[in-house]
C-alpha atoms as a PDB file:
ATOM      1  CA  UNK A   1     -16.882 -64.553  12.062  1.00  0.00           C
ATOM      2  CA  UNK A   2     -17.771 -67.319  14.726  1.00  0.00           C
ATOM      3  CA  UNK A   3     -14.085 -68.245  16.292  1.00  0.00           C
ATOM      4  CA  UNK A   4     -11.918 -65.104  14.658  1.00  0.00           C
ATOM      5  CA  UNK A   5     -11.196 -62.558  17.160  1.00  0.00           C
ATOM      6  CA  UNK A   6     -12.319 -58.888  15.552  1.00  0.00           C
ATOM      7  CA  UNK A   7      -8.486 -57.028  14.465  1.00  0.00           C
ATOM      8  CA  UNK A   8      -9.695 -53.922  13.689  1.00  0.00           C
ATOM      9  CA  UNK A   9     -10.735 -51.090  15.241  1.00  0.00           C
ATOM     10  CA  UNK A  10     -14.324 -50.295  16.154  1.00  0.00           C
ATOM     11  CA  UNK A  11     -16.280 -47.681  16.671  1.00  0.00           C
ATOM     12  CA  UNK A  12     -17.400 -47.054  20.734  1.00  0.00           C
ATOM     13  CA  UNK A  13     -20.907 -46.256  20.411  1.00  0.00           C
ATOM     14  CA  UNK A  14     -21.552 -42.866  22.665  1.00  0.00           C
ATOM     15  CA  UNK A  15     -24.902 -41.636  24.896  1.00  0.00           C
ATOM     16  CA  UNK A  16     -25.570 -39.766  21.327  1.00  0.00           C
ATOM     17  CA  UNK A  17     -24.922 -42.212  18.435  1.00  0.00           C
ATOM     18  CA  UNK A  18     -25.846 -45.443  20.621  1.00  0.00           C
ATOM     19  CA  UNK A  19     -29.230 -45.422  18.651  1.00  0.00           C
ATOM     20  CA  UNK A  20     -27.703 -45.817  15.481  1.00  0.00           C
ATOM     21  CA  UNK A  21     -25.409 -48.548  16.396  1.00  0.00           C
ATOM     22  CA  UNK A  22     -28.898 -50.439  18.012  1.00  0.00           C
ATOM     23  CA  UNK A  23     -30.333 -49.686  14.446  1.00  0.00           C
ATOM     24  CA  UNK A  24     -27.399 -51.175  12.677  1.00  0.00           C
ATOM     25  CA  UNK A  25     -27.841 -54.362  15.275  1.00  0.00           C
ATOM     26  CA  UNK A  26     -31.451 -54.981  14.105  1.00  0.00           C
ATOM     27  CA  UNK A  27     -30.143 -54.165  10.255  1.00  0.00           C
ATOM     28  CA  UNK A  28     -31.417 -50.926  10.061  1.00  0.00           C
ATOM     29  CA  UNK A  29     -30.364 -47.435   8.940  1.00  0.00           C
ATOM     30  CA  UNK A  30     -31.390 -44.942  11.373  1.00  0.00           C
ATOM     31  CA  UNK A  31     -31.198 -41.056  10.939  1.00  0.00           C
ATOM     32  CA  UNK A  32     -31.777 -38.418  13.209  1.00  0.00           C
ATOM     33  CA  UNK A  33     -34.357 -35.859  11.913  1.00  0.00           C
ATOM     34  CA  UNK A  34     -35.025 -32.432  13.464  1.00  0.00           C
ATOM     35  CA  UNK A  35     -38.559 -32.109  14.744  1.00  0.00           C
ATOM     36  CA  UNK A  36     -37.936 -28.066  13.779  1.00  0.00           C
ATOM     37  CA  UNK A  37     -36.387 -27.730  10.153  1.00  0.00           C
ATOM     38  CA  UNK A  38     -37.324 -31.206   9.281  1.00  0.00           C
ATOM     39  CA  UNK A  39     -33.591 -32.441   8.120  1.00  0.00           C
ATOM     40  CA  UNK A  40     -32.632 -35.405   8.560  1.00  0.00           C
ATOM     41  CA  UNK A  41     -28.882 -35.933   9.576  1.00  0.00           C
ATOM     42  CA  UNK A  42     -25.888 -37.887   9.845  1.00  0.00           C
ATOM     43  CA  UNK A  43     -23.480 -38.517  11.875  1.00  0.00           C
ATOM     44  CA  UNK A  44     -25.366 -38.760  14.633  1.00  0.00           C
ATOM     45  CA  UNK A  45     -25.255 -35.367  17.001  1.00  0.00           C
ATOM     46  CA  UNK A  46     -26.609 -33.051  19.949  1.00  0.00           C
ATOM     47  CA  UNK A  47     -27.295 -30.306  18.159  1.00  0.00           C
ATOM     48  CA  UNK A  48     -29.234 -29.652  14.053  1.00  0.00           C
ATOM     49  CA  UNK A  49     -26.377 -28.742  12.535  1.00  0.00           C
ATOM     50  CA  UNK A  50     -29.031 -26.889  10.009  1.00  0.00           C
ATOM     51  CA  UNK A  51     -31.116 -24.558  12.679  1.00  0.00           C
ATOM     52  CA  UNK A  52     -29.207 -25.587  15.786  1.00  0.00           C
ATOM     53  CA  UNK A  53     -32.296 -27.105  17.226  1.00  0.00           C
ATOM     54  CA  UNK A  54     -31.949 -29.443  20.055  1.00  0.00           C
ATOM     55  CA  UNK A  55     -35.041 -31.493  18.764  1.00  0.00           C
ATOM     56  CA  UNK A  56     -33.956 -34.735  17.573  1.00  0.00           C
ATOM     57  CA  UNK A  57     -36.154 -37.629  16.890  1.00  0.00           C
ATOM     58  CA  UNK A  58     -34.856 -41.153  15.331  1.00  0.00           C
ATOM     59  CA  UNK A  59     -36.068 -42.327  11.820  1.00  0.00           C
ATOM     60  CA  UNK A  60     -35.649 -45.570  10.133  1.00  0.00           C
ATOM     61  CA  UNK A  61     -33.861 -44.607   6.450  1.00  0.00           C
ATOM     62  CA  UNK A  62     -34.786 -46.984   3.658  1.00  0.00           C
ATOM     63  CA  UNK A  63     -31.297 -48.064   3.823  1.00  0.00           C
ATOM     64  CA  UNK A  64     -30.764 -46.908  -0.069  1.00  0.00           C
ATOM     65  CA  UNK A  65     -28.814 -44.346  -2.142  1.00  0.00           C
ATOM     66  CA  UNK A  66     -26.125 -44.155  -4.682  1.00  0.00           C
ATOM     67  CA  UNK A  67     -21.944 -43.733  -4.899  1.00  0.00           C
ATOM     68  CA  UNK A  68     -21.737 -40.385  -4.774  1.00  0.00           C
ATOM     69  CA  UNK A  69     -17.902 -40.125  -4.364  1.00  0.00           C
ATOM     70  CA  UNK A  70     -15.781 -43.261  -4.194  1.00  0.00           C
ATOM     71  CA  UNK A  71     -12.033 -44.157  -4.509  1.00  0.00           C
ATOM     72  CA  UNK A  72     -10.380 -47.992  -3.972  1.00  0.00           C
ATOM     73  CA  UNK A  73      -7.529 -48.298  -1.541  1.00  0.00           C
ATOM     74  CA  UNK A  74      -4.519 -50.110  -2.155  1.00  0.00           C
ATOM     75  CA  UNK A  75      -2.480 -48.866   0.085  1.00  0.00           C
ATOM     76  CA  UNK A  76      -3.441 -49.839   3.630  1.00  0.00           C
ATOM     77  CA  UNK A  77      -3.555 -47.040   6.719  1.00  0.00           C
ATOM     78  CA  UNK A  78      -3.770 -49.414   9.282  1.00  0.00           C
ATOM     79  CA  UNK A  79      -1.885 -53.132   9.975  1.00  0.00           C
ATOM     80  CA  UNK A  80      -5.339 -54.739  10.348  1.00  0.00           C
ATOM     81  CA  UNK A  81      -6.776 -53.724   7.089  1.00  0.00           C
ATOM     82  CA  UNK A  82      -4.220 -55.131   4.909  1.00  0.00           C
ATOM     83  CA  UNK A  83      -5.676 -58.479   3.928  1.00  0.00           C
ATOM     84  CA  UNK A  84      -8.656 -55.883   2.415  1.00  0.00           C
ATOM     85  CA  UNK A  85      -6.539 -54.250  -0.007  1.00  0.00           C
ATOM     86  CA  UNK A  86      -7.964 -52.994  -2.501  1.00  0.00           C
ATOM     87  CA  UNK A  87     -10.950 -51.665  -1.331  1.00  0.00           C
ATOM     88  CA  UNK A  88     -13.874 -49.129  -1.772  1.00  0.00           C
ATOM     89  CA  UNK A  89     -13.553 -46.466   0.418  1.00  0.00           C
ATOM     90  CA  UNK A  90     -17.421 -44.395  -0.437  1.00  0.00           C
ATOM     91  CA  UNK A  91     -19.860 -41.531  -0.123  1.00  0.00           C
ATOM     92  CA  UNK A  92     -23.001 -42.644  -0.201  1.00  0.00           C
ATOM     93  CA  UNK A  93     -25.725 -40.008  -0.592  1.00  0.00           C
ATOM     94  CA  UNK A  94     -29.058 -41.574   0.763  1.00  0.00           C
ATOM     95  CA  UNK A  95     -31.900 -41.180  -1.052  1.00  0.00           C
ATOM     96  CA  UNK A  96     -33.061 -39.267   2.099  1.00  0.00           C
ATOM     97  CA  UNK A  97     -30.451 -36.640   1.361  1.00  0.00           C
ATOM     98  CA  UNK A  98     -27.514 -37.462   3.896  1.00  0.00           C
ATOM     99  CA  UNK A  99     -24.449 -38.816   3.276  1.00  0.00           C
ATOM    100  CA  UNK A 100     -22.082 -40.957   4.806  1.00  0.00           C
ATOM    101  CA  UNK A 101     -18.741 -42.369   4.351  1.00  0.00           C
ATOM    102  CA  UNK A 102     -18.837 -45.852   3.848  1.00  0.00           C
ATOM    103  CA  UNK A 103     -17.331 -49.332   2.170  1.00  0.00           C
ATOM    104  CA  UNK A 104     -18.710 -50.778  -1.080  1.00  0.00           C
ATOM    105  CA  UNK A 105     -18.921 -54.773  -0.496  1.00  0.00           C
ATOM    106  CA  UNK A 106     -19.819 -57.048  -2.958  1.00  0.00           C
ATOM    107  CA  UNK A 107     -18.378 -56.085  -5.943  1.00  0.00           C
ATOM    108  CA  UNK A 108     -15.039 -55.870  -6.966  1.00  0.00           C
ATOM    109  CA  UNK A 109     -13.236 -52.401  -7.205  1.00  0.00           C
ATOM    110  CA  UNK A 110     -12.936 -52.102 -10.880  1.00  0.00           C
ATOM    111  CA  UNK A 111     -17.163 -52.243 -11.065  1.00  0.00           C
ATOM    112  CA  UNK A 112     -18.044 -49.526  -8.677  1.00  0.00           C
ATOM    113  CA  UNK A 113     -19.291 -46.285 -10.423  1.00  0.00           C
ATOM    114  CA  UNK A 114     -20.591 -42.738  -9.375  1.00  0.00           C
ATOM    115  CA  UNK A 115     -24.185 -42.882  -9.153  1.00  0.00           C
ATOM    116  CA  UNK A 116     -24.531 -46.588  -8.805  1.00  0.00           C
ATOM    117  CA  UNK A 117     -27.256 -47.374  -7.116  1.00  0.00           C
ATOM    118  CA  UNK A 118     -26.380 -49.452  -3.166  1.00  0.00           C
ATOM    119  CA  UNK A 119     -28.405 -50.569  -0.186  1.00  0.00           C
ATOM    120  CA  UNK A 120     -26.965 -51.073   3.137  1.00  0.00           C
ATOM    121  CA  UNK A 121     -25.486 -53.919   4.165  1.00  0.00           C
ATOM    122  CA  UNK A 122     -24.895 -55.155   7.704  1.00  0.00           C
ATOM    123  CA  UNK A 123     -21.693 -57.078   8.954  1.00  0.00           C
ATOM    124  CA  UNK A 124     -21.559 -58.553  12.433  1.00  0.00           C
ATOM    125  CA  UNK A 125     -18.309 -57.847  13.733  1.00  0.00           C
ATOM    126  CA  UNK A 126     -18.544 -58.886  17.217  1.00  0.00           C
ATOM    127  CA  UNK A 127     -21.954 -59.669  19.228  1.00  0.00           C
ATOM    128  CA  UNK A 128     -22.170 -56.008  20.304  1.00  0.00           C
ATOM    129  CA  UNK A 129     -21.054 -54.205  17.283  1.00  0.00           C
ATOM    130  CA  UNK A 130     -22.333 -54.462  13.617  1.00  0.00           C
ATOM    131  CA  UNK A 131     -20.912 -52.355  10.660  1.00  0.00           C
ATOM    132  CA  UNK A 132     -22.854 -50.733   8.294  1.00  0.00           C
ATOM    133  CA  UNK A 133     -21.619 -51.145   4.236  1.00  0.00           C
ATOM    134  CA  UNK A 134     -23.050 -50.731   1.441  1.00  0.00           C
ATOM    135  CA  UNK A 135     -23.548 -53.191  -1.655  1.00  0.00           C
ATOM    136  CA  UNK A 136     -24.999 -52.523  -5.438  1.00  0.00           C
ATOM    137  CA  UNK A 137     -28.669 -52.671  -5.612  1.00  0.00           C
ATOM    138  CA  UNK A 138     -29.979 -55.203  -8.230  1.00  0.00           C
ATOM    139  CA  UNK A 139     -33.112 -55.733  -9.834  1.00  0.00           C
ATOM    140  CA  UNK A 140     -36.462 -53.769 -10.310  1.00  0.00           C
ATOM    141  CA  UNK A 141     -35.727 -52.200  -6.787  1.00  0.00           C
ATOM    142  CA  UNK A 142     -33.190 -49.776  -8.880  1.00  0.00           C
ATOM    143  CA  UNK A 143     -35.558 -47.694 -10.119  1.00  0.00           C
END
């Protein structure tokens, strides 16, 4: 990316989800787990959205979990994303139980399947902001 100015929109990290962002800086997955009912959670948040505790610590997830829902845009919503098209739009269930909405990188459209096993993936966007994707897990790491 060194050179390109970033086109797209980006997230602005708030007092709430800043951790995560950090996390997805030092290429890591972080959840937010409730010290009460034990849940962990995403998007990040103030409140449990499971017991309404206010007791929210930050985990590091194992960054892993499969397509749970998927579907490949070829129609682009936004100016900036239409050098993309087509792409994986995703939810990822993590194999801590959370799940996210998400792009599938590094595989073409036509191979992504429900249930296929992914790991995150990390792309560095601008020095202050990296995305989180997610990309097919290969190898004896599948099972």
């Amino acid at each position: 990316m060194a050179g390109e100015e970033y086109r797209k929109p980006l997230p602005q990290p708030s007092e709430t989800s800043r951790p995560f962002w950090q996390g997805t800086q030092a290429r890591e997955l972080r959840l937010q787990q409730c010290r009460d009912c034990g849940k962990r959670i995403f998007y990040p948040r103030a409140i449990c959205p499971f017991c309404l505790s206010e007791h929210l610590d930050w985990v590091v997830a194992t960054g892993k979990g499969k397509v749970y829902s998927y579907t490949v845009v070829r129609r682009a919503m936004h100016p900036a994303f239409q050098e993309d098209v087509p792409y994986v739009l995703a939810i990822v269930e993590l194999d801590e139980g959370p799940r996210l909405t998400t792009n599938i990188v590094g595989v073409g459209p036509e191979d992504v399947r429900v249930d296929m096993p992914v790991q995150a993936a990390y792309d560095d966007v601008t020095p202050d902001i990296t995305l989180l994707n997610f990309e097919p897990l290969l190898g004896p790491e599948m099972n």
